[in-house]
PDB file of N, CA and C in Angstrom:
ATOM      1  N   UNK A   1       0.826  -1.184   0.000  1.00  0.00           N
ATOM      2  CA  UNK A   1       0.000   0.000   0.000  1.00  0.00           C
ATOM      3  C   UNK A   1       0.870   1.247   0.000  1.00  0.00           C
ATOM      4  N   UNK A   2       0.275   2.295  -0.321  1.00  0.00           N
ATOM      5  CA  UNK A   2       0.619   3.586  -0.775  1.00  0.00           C
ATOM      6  C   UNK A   2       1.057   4.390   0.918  1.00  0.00           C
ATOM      7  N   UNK A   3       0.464   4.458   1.681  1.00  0.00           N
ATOM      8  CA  UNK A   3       0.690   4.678   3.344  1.00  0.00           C
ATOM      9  C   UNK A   3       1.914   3.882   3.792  1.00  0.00           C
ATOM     10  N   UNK A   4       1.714   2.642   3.602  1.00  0.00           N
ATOM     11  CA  UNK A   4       2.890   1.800   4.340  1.00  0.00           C
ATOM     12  C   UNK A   4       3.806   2.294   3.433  1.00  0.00           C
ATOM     13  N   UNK A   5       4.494   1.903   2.337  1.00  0.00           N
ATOM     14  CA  UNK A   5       5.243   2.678   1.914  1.00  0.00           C
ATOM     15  C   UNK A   5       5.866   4.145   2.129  1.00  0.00           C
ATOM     16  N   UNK A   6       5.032   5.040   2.063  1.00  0.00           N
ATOM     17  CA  UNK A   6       5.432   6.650   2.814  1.00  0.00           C
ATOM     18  C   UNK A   6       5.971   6.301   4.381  1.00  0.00           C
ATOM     19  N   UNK A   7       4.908   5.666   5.049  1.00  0.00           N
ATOM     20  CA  UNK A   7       6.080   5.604   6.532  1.00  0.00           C
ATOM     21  C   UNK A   7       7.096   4.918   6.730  1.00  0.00           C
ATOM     22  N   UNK A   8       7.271   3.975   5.553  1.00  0.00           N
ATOM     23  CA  UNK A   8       8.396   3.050   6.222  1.00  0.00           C
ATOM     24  C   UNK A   8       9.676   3.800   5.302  1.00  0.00           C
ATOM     25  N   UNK A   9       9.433   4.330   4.064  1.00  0.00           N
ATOM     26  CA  UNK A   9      10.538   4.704   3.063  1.00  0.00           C
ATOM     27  C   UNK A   9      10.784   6.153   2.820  1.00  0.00           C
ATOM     28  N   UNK A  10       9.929   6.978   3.539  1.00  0.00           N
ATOM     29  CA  UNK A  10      10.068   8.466   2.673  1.00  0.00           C
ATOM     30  C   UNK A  10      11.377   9.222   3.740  1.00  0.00           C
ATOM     31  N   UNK A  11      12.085   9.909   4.005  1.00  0.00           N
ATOM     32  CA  UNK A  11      11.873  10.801   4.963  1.00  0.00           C
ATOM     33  C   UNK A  11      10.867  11.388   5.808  1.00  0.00           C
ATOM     34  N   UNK A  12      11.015  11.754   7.161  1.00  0.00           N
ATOM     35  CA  UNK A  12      10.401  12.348   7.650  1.00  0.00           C
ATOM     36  C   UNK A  12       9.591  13.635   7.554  1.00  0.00           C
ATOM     37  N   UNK A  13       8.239  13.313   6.577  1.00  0.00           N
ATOM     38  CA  UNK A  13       7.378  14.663   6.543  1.00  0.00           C
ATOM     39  C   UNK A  13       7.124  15.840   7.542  1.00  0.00           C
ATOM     40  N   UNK A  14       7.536  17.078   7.063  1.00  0.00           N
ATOM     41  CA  UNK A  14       6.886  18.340   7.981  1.00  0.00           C
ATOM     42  C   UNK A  14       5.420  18.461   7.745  1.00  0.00           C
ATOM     43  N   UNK A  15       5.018  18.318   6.910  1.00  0.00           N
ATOM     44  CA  UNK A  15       3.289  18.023   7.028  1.00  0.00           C
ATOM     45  C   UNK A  15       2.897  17.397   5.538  1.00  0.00           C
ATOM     46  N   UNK A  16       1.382  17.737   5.441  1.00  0.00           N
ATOM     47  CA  UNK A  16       0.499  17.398   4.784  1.00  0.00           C
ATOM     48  C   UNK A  16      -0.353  17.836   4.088  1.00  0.00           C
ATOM     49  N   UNK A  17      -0.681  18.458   3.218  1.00  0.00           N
ATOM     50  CA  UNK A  17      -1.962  18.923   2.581  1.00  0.00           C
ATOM     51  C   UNK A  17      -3.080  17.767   1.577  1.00  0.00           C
ATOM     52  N   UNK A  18      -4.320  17.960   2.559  1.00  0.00           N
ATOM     53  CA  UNK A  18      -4.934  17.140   1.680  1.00  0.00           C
ATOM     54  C   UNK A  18      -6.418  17.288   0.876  1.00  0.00           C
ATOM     55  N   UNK A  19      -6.348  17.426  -0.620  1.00  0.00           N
ATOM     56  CA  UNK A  19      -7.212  17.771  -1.462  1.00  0.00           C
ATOM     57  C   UNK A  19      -8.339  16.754  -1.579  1.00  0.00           C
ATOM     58  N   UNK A  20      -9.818  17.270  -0.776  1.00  0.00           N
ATOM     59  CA  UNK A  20     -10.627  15.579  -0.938  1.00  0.00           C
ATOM     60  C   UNK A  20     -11.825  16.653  -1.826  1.00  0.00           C
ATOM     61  N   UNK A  21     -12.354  15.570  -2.786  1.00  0.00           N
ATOM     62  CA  UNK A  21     -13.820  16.089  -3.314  1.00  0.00           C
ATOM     63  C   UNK A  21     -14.797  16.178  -2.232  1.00  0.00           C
ATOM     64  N   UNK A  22     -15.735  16.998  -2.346  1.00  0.00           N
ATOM     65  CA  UNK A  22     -16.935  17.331  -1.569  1.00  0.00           C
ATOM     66  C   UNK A  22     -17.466  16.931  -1.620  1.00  0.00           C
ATOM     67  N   UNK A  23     -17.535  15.721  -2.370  1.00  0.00           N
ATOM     68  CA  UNK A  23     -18.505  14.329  -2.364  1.00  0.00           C
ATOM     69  C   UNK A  23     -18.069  13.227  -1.972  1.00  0.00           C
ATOM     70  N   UNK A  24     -16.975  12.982  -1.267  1.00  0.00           N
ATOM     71  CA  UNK A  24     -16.400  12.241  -0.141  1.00  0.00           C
ATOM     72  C   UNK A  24     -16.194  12.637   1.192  1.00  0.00           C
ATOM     73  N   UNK A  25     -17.138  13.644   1.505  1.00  0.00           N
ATOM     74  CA  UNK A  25     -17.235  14.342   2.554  1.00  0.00           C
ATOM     75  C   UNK A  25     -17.749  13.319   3.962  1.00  0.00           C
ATOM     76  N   UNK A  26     -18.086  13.680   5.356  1.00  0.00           N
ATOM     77  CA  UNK A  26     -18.178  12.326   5.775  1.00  0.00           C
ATOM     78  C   UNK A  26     -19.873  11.854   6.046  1.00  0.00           C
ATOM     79  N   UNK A  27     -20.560  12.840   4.958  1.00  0.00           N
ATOM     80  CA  UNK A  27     -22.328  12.234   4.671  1.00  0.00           C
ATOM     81  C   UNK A  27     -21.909  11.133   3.419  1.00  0.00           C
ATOM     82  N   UNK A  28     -20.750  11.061   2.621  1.00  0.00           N
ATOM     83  CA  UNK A  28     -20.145   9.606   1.824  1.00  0.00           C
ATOM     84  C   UNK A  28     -19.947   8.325   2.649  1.00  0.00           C
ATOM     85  N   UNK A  29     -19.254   8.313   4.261  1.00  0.00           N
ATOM     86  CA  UNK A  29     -19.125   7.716   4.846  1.00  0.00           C
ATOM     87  C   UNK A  29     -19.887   7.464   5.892  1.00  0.00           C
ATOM     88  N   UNK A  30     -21.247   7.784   5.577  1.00  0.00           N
ATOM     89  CA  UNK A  30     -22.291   7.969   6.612  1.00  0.00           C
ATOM     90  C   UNK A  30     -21.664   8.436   8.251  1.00  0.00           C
ATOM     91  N   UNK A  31     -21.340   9.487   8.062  1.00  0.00           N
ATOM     92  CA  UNK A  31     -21.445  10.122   9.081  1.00  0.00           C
ATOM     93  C   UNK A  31     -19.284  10.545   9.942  1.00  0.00           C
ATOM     94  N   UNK A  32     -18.641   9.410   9.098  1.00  0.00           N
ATOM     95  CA  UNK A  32     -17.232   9.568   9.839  1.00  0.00           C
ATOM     96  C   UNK A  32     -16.177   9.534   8.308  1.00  0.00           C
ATOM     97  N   UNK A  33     -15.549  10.520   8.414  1.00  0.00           N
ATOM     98  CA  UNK A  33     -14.218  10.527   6.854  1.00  0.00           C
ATOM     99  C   UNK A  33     -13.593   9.607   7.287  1.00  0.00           C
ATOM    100  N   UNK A  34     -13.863   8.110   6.501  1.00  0.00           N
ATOM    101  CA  UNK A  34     -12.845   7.162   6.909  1.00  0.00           C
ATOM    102  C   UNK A  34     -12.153   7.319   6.037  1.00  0.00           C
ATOM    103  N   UNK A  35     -11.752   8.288   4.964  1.00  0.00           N
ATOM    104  CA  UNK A  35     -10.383   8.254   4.702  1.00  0.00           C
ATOM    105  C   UNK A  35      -9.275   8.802   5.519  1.00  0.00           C
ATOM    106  N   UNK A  36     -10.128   9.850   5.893  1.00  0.00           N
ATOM    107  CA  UNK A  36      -9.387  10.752   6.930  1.00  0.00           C
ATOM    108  C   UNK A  36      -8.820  10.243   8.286  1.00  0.00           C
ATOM    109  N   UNK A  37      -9.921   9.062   8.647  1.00  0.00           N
ATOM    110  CA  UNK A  37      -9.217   8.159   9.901  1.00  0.00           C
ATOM    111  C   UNK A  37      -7.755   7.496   9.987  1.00  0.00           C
ATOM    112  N   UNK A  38      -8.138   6.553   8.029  1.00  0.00           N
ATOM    113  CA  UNK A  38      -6.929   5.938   7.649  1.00  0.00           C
ATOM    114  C   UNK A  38      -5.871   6.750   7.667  1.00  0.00           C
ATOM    115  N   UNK A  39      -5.862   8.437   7.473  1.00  0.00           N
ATOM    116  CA  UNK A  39      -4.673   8.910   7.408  1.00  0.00           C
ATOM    117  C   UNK A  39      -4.124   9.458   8.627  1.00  0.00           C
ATOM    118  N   UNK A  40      -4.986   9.464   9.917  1.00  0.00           N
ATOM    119  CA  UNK A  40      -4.684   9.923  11.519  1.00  0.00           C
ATOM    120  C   UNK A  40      -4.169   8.569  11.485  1.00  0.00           C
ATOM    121  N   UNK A  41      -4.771   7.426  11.598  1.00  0.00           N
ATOM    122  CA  UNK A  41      -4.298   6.510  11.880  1.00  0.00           C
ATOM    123  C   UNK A  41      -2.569   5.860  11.878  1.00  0.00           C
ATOM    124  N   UNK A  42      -2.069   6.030  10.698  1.00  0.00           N
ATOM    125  CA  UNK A  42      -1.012   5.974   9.821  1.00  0.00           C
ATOM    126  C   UNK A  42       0.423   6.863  10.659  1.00  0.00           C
ATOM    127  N   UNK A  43      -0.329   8.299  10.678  1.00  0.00           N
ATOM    128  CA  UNK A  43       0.420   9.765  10.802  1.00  0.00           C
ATOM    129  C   UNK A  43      -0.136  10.475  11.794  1.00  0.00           C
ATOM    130  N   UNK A  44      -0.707  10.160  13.248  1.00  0.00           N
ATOM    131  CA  UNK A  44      -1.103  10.871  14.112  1.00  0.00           C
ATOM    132  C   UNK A  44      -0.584  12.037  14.388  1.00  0.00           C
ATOM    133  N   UNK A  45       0.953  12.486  14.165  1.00  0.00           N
ATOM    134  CA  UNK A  45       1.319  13.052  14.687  1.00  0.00           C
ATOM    135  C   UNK A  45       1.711  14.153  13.583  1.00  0.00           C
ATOM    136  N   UNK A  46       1.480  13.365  12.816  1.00  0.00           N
ATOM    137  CA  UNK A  46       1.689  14.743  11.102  1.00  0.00           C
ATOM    138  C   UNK A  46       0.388  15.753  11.457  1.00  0.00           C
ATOM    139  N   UNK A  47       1.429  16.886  11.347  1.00  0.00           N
ATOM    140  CA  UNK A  47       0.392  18.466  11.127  1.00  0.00           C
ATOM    141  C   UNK A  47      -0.018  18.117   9.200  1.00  0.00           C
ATOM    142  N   UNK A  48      -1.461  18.294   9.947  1.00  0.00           N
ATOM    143  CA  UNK A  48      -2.053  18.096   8.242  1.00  0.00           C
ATOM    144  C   UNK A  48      -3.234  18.972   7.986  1.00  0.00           C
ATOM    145  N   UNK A  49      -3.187  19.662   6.866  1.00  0.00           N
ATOM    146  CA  UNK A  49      -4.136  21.020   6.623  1.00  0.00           C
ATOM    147  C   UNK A  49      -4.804  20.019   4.921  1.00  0.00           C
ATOM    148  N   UNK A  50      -5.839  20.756   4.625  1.00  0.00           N
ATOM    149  CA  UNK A  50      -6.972  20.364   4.102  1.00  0.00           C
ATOM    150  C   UNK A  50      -8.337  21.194   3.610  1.00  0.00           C
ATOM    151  N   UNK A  51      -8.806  20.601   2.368  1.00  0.00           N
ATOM    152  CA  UNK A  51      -9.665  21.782   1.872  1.00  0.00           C
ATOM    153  C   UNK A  51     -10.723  20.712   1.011  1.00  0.00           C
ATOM    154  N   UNK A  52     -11.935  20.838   1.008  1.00  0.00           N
ATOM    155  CA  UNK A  52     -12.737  19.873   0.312  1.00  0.00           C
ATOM    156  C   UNK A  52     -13.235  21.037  -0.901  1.00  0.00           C
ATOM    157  N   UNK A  53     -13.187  20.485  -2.349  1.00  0.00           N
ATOM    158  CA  UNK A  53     -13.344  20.793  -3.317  1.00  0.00           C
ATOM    159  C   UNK A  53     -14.202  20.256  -4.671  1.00  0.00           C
ATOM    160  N   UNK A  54     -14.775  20.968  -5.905  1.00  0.00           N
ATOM    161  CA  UNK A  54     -14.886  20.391  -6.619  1.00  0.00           C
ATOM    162  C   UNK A  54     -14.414  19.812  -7.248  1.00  0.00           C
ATOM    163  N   UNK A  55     -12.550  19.594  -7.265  1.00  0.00           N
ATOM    164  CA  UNK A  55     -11.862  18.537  -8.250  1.00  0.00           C
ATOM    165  C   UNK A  55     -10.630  18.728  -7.356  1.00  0.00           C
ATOM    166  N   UNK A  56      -9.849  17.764  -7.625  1.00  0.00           N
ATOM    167  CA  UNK A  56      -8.741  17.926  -7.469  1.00  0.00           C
ATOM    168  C   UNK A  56      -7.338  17.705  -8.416  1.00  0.00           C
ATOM    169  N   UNK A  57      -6.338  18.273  -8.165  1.00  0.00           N
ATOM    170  CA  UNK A  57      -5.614  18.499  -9.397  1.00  0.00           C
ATOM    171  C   UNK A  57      -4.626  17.580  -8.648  1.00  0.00           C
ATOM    172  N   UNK A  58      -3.882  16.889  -9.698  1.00  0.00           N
ATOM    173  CA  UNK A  58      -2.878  15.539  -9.039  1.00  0.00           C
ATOM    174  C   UNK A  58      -1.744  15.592 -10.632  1.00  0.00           C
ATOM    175  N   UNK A  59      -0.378  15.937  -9.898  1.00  0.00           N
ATOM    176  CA  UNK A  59       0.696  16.145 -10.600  1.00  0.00           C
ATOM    177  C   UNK A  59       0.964  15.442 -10.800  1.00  0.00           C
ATOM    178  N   UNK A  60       1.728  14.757 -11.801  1.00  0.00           N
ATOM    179  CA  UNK A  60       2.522  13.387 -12.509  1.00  0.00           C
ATOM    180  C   UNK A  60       3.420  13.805 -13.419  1.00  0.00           C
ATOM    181  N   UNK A  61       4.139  13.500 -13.656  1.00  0.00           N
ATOM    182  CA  UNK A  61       5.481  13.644 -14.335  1.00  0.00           C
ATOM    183  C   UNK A  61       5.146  13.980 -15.835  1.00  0.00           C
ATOM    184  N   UNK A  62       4.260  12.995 -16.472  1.00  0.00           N
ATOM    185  CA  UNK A  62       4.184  13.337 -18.146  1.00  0.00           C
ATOM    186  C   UNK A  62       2.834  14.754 -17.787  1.00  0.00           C
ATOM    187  N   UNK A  63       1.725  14.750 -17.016  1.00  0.00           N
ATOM    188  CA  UNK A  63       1.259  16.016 -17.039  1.00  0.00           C
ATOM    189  C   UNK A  63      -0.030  15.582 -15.797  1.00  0.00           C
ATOM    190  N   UNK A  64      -0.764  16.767 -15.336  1.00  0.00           N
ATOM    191  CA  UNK A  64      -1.950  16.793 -14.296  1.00  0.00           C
ATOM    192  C   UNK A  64      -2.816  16.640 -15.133  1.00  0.00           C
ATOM    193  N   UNK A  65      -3.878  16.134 -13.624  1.00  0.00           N
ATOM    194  CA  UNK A  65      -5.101  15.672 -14.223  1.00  0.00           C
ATOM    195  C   UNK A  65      -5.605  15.809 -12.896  1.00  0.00           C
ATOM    196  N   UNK A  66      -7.448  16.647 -14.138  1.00  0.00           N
ATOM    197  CA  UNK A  66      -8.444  16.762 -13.179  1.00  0.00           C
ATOM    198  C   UNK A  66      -9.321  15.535 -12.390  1.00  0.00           C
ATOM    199  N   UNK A  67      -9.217  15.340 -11.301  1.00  0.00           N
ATOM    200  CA  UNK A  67      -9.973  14.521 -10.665  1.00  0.00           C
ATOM    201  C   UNK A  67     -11.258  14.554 -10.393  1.00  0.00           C
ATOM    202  N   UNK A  68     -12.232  14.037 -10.014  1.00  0.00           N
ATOM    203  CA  UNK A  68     -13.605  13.872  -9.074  1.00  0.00           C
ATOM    204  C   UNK A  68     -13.828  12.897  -8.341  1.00  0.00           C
ATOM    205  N   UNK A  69     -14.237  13.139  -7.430  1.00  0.00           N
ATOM    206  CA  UNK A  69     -14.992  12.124  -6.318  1.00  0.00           C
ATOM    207  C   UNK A  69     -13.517  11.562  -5.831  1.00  0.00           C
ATOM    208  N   UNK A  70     -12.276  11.715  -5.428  1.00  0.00           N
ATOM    209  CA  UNK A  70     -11.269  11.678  -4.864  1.00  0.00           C
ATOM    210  C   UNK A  70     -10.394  11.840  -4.173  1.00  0.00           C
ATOM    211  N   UNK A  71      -9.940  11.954  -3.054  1.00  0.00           N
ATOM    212  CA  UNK A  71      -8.435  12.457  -2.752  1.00  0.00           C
ATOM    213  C   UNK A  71      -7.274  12.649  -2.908  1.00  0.00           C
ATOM    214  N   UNK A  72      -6.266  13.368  -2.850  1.00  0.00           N
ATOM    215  CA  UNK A  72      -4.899  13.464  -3.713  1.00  0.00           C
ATOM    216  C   UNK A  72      -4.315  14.226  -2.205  1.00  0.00           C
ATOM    217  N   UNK A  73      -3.243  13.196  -1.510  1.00  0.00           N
ATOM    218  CA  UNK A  73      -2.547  13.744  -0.566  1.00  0.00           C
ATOM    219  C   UNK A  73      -1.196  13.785  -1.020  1.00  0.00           C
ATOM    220  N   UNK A  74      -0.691  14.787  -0.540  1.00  0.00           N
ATOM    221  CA  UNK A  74       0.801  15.441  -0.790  1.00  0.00           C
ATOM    222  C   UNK A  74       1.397  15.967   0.726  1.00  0.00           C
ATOM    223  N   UNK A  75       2.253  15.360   0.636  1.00  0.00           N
ATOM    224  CA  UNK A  75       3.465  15.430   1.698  1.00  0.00           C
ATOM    225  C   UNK A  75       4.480  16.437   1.274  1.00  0.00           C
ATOM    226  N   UNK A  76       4.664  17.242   2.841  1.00  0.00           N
ATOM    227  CA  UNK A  76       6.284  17.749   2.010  1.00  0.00           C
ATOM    228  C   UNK A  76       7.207  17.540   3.119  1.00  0.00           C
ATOM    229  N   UNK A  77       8.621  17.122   2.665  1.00  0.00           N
ATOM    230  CA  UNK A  77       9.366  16.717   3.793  1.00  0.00           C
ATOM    231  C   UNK A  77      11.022  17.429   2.848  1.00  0.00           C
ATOM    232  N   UNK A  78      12.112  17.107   3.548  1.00  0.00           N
ATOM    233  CA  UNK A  78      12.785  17.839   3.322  1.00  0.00           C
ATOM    234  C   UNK A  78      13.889  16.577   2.351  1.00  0.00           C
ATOM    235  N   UNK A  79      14.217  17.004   1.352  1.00  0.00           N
ATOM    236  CA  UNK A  79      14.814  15.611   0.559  1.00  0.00           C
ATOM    237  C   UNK A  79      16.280  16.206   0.315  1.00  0.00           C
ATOM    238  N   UNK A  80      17.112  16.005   1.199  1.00  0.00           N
ATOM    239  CA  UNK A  80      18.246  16.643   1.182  1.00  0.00           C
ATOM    240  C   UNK A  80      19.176  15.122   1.119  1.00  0.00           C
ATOM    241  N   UNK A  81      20.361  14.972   0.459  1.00  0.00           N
ATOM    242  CA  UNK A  81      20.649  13.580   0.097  1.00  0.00           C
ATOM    243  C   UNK A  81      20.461  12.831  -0.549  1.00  0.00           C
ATOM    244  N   UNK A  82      19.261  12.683  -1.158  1.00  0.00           N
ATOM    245  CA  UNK A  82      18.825  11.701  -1.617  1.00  0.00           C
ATOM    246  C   UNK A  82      19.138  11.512  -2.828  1.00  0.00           C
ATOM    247  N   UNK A  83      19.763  10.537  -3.911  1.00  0.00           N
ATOM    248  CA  UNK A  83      19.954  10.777  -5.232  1.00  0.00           C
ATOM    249  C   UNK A  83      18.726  10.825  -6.154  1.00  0.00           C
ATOM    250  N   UNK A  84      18.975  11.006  -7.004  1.00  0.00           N
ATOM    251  CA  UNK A  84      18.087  10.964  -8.558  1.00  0.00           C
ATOM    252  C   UNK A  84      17.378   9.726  -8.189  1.00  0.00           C
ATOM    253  N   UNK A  85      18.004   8.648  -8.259  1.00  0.00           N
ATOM    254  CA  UNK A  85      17.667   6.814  -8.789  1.00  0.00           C
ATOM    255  C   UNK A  85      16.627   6.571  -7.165  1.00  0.00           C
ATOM    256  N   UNK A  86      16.659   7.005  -6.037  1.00  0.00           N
ATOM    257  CA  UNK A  86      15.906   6.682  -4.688  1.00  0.00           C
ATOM    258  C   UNK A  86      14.923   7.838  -5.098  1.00  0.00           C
ATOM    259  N   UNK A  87      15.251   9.162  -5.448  1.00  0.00           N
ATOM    260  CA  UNK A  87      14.137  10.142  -5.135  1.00  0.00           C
ATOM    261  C   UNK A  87      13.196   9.815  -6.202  1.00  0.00           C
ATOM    262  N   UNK A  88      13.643   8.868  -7.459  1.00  0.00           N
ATOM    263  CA  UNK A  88      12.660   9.020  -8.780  1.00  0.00           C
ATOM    264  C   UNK A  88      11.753   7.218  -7.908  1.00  0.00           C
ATOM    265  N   UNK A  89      12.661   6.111  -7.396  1.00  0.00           N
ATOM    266  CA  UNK A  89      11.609   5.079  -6.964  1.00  0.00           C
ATOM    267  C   UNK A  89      10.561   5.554  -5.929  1.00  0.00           C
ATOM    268  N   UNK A  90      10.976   6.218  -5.314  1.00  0.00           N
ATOM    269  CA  UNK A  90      10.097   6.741  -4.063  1.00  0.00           C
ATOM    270  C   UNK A  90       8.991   7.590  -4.767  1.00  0.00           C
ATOM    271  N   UNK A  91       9.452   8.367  -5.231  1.00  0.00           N
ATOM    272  CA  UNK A  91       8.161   9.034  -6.400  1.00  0.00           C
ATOM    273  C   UNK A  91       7.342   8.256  -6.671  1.00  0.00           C
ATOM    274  N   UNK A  92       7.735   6.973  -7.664  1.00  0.00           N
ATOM    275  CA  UNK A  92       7.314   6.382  -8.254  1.00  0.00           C
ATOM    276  C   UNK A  92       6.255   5.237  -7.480  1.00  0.00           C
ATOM    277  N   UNK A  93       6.531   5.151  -6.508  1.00  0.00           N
ATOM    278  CA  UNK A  93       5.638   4.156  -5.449  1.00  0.00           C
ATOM    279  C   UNK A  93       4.577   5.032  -5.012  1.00  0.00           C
ATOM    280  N   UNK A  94       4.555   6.321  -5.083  1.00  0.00           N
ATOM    281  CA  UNK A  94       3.217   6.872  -4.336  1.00  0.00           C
ATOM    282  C   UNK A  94       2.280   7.501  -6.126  1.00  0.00           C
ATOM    283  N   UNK A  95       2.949   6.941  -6.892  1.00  0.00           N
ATOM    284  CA  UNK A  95       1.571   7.411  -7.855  1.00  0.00           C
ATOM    285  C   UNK A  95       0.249   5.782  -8.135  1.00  0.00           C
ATOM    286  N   UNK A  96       0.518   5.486  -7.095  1.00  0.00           N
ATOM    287  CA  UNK A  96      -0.580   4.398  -7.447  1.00  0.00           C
ATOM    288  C   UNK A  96      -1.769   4.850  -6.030  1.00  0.00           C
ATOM    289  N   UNK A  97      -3.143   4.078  -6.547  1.00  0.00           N
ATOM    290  CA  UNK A  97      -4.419   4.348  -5.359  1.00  0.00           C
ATOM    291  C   UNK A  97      -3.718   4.355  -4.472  1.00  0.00           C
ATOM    292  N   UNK A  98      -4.195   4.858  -3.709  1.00  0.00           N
ATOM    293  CA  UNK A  98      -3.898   5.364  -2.154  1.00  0.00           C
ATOM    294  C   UNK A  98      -4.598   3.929  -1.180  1.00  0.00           C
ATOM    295  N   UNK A  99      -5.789   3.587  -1.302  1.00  0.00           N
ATOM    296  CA  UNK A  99      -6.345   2.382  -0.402  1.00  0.00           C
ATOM    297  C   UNK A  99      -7.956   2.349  -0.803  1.00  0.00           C
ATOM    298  N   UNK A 100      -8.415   1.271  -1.092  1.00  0.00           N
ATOM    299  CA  UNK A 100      -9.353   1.003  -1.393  1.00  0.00           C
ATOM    300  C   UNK A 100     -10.139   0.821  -0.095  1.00  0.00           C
ATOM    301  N   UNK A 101     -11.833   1.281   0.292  1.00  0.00           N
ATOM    302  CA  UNK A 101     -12.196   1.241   1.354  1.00  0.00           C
ATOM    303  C   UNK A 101     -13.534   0.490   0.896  1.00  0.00           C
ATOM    304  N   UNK A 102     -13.931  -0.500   1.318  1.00  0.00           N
ATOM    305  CA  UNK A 102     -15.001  -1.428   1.217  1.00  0.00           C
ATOM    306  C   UNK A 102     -15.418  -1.468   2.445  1.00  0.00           C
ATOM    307  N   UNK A 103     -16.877  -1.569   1.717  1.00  0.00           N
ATOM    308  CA  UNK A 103     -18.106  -1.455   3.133  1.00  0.00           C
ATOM    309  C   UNK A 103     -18.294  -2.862   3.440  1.00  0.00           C
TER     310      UNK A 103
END
């Protein structure tokens, strides 16, 4: 998964910003953002700021793309060291789903 990965491999994040559609709000989850749990859960202690929207915009290397009905979390941490060949796999492991949530 996309979480286990970030905590076990990234550097240590200074925070979080996270872009969710307004239709995953937590009347989607009848009543609690269990995405939002999964990500306290994970990162209790990450300062994380947040904005619910009509789309969200999600960067990728060949170009962005508009989203709906989604989340797109972005970390920023400080990548000092790291070469090209670790900073491009580590990239490369967080462009897949984030976690599938079944009722």
């Amino acid at each position: 998964m996309v979480l286990e990965a970030l905590a076990t491999n990234a550097p240590s994040p200074a925070f979080a910003w996270i872009s969710s559609s307004i239709g995953r709000d937590v009347a989607f989850f009848g009543g609690e953002d269990r995405d939002l749990a999964l990500w306290r859960e994970r990162f209790p202690q990450l300062p994380t700021l947040g904005a619910y929207g009509m789309g969200e915009l999600l960067p990728t290397q060949e170009h962005s793309h508009l989203l709906r009905y989604s989340k797109v979390y972005t970390v920023f941490s400080a990548w000092n060291g790291v070469n090209q060949q670790e900073s491009e796999e580590q990239s490369n492991a967080f462009n897949e789903p984030l976690t599938q949530i079944k009722e």
